[in-house]
Protein backbone atom coordinates (compact mmCIF):
# COMPACT_ATOMS: atom_id res chain seq x y z
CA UNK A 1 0.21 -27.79 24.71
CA UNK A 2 1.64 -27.51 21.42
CA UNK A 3 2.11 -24.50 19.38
CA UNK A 4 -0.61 -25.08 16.90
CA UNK A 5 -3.37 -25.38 20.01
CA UNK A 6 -1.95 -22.11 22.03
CA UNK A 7 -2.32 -20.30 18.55
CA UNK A 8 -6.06 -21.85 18.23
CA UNK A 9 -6.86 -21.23 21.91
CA UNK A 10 -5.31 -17.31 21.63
CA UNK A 11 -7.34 -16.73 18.84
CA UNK A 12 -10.56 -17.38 20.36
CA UNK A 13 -9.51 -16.07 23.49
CA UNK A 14 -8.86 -12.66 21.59
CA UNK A 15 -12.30 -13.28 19.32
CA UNK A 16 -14.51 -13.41 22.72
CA UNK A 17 -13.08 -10.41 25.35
CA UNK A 18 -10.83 -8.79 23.10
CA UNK A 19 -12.27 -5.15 21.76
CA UNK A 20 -10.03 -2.71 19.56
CA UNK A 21 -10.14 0.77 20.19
CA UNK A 22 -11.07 3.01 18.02
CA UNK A 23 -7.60 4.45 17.76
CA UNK A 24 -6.08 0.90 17.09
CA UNK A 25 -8.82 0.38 14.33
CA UNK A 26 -7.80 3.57 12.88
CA UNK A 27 -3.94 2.80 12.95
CA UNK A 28 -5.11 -0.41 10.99
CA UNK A 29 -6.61 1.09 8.39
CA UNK A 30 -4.10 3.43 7.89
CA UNK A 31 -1.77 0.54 7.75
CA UNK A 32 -3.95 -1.57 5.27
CA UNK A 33 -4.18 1.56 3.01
CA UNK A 34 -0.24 2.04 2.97
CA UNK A 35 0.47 -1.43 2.28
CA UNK A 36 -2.38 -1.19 -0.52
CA UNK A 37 -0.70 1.55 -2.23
CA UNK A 38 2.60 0.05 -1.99
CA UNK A 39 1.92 -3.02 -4.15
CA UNK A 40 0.10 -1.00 -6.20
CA UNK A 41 3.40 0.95 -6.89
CA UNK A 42 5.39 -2.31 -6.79
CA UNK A 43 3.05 -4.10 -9.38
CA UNK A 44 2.93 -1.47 -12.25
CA UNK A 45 6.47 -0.81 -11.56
CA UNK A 46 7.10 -4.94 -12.46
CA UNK A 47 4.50 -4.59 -14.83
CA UNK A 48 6.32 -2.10 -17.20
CA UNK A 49 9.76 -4.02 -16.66
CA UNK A 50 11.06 -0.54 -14.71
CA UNK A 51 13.53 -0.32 -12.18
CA UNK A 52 13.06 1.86 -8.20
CA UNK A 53 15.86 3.73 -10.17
CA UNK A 54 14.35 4.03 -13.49
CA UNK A 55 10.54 5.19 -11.63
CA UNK A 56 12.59 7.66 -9.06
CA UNK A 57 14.86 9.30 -12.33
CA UNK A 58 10.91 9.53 -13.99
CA UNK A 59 9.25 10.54 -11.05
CA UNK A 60 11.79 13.28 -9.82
CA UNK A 61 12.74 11.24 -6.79
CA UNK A 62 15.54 9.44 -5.43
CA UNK A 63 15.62 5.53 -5.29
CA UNK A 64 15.35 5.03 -1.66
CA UNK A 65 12.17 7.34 -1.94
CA UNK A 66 10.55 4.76 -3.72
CA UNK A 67 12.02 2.31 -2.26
CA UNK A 68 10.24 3.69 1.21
CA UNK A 69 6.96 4.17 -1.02
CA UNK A 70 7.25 0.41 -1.83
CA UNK A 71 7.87 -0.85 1.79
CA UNK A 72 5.01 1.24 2.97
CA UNK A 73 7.11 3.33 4.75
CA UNK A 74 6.29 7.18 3.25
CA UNK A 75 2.75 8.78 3.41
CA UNK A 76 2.56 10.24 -0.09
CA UNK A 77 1.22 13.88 -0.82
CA UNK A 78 -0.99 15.01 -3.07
CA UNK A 79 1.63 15.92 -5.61
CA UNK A 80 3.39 12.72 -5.36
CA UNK A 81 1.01 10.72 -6.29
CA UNK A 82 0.24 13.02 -9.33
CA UNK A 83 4.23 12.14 -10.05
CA UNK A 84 3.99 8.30 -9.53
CA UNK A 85 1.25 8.52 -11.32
CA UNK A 86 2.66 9.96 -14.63
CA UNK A 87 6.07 7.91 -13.97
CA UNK A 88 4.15 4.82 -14.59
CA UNK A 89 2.10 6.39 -17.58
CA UNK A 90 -1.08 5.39 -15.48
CA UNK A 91 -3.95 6.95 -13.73
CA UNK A 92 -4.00 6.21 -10.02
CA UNK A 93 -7.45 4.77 -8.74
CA UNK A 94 -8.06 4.57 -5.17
CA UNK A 95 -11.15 3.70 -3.59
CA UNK A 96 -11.75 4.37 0.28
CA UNK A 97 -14.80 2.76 2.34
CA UNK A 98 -15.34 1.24 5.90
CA UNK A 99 -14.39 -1.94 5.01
CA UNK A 100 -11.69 -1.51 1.97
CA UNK A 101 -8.74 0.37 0.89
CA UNK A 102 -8.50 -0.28 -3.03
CA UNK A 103 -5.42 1.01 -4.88
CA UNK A 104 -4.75 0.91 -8.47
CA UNK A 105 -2.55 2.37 -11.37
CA UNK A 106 -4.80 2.35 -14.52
CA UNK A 107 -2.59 1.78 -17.71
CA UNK A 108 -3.34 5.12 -19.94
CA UNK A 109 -4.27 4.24 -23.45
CA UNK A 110 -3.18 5.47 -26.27
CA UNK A 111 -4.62 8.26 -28.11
């Protein structure tokens, strides 16, 4: 069998007796949402042309904070976020629901 069939014939072997646990479902999402806020980061840090250096020296943090940030790899706090948030000059939008994580940084206008 080649590999393109065993892939095809795993999948719907997993699609008909294959149940996730709750826990596992959870871990996903938790996942999903990390990986979510990470691009978000990544984006709006490409989007204004910035450095990890240049958003850690604005944010109060060191580079390999935000690089972990960007590779999913830190569960931010509360008052990071506010921090990210400001280093970026945006608002941070995130919008949680059973079947979505949605992330955002919201470019603050000018007054």
């Amino acid at each position: 069998m080649n590999h393109s069939r065993w892939k095809l014939k795993r999948e719907q072997e997993l699609g008909t007796d294959h149940s996730e646990t709750e826990e596992v479902r959870a871990e996903r999402a938790e996942i999903r949402l990390a990986m979510a806020f990470a691009k978000a980061v990544y984006d709006r840090r490409k989007e204004l042309g910035l450095s990890q250096s240049d958003v850690a020296e604005r944010a109060g943090l060191t580079q390999a904070k935000v690089s972990r940030i960007e590779g999913a790899d830190a569960v931010p706090t509360l008052p990071l976020l506010r921090r990210l948030a400001r280093a970026l000059d945006a608002s941070l939008s995130i919008a949680l629901d059973e079947e979505q994580e949605e992330v955002s940084f919201v470019a603050r206008t000018a007054a």
